[in-house]
Protein backbone atom coordinates (compact mmCIF):
# COMPACT_ATOMS: atom_id res chain seq x y z
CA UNK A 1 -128.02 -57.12 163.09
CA UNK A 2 -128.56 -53.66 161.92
CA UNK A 3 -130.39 -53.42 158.36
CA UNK A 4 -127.28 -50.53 157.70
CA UNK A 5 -125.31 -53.35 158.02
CA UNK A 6 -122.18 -54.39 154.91
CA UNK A 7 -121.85 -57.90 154.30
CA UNK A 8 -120.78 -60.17 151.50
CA UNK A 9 -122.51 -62.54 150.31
CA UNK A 10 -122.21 -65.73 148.05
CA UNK A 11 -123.31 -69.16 147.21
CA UNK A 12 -121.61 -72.56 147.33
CA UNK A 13 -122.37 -75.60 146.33
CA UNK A 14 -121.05 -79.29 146.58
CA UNK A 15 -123.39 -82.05 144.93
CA UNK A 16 -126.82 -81.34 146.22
CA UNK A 17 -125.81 -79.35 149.54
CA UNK A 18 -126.13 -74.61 148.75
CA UNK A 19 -125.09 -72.82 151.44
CA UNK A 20 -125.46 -69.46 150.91
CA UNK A 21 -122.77 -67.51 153.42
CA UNK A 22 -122.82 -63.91 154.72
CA UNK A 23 -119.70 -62.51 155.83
CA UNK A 24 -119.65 -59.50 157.83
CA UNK A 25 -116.43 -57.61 159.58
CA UNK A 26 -116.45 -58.13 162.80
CA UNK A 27 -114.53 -57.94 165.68
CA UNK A 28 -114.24 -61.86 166.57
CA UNK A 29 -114.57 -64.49 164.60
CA UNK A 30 -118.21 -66.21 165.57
CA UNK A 31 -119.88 -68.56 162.97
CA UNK A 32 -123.72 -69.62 162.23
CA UNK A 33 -124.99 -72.48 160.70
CA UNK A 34 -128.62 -72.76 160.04
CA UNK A 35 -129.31 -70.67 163.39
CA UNK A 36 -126.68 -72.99 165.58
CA UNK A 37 -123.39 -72.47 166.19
CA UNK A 38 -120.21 -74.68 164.06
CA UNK A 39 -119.41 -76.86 167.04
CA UNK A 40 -123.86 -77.53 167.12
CA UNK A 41 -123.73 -77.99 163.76
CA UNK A 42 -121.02 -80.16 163.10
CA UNK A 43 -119.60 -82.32 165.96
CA UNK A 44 -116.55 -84.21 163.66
CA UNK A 45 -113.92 -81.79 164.02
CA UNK A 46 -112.27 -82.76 160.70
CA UNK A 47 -115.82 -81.15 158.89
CA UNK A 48 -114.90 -78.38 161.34
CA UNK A 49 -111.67 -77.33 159.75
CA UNK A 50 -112.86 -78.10 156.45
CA UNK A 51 -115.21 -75.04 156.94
CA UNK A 52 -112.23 -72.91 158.59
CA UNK A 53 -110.09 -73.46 155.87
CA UNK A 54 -110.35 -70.94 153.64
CA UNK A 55 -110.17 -68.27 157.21
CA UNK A 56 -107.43 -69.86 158.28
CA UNK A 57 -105.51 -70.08 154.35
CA UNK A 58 -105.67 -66.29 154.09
CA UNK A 59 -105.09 -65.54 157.63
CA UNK A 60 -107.45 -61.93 157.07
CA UNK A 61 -106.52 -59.52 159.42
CA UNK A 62 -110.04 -58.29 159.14
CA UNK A 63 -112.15 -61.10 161.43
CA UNK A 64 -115.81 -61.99 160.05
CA UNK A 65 -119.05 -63.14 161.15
CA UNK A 66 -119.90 -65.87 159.21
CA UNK A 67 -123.90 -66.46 158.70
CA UNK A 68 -124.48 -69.28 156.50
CA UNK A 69 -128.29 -71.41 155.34
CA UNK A 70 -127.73 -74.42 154.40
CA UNK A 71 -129.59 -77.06 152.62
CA UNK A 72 -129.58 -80.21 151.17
CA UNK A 73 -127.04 -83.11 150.49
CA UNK A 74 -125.31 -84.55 153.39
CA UNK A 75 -123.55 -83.39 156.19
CA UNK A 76 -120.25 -83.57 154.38
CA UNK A 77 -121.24 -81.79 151.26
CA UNK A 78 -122.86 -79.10 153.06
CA UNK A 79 -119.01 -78.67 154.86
CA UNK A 80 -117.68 -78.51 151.46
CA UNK A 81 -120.36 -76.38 149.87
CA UNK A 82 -120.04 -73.75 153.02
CA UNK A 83 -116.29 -73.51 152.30
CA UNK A 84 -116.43 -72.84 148.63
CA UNK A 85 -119.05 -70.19 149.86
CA UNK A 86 -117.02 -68.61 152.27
CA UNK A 87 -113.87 -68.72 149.36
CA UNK A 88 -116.23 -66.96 146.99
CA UNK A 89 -117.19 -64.17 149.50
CA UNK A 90 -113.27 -63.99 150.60
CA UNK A 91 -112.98 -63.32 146.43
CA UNK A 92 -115.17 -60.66 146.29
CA UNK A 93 -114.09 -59.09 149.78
CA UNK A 94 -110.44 -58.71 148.25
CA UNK A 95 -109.52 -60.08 145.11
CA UNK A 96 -105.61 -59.82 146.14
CA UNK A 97 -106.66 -63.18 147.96
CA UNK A 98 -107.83 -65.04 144.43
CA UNK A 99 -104.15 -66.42 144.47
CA UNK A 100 -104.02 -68.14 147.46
CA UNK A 101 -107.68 -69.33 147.13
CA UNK A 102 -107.49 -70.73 143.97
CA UNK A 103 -103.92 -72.53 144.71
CA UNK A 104 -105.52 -74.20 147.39
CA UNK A 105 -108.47 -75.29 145.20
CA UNK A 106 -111.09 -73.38 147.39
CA UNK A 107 -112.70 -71.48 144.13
CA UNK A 108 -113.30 -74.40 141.75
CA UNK A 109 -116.72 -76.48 142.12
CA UNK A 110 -116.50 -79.95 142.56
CA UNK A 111 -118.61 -81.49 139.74
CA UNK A 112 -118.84 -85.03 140.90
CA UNK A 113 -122.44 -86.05 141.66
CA UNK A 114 -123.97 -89.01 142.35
CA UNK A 115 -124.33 -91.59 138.87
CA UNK A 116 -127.84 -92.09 138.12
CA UNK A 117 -129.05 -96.04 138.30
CA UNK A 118 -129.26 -97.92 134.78
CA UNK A 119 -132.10 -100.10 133.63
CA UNK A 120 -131.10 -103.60 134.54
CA UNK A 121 -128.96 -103.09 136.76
CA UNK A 122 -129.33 -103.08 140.71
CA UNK A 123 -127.92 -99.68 140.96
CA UNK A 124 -125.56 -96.92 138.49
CA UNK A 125 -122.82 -99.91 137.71
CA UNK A 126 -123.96 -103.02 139.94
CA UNK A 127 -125.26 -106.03 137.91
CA UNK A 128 -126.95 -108.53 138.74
CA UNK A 129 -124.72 -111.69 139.03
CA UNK A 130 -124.01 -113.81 135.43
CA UNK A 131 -124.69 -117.13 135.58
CA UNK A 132 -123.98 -119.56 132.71
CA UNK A 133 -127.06 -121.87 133.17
């Protein structure tokens, strides 16, 4: 890629999982994950479409080449963090498509992270079992 090169760029995030996503008009649609390609990357096809969705939701006339890094969390969190990256870059590409993305949910972060363990206890909520005598 040419260093005269336009791209957008953003971060998302799901629990411990940041992908950081490039988008860059293109003529076909051709994503990269960590330096491999989405079917490499991810061989469930349901994490697949998660990452497509927010593409696919806007149906952008204008194809991109998506360029994403990766880390942390696991493999499901990094699908979800690489779509709310791709949502955020779609937002700042054309904010006519903020509608649509935030209907769909693509925009917000999901807070939920794991509960830390309790003193105690065997794990966050787990206790050990009672036992009158």
């Amino acid at each position: 890629m040419a260093k005269d090169t336009q791209y957008i760029a953003a971060i998302g995030r799901r629990k411990n999982a940041t992908a950081q996503v490039r988008l860059t008009p293109d003529t076909k649609r051709t994503f990269v994950i960590n330096e491999r390609s989405l079917d490499e990357y991810f061989t469930v096809e349901e994490l697949r479409k998660v990452v497509q969705s927010p593409l696919n939701l806007v149906e952008t006339k204008d194809n991109f080449h998506v360029s994403v890094v990766v880390k942390g969390g696991g493999i499901s969190a990094q699908a979800d963090a690489i779509r709310h990256g791709i949502a955020r870059a779609l937002n700042k590409y054309n904010e006519d498509l903020r509608t649509e993305l935030k209907s769909a949910g693509y925009l917000k972060r999901d807070p939920r992270r794991k509960e830390r363990k309790k003193p105690g206890l065997r794990k966050a909520r787990k206790r050990p079992a009672w036992s009158k005598r």
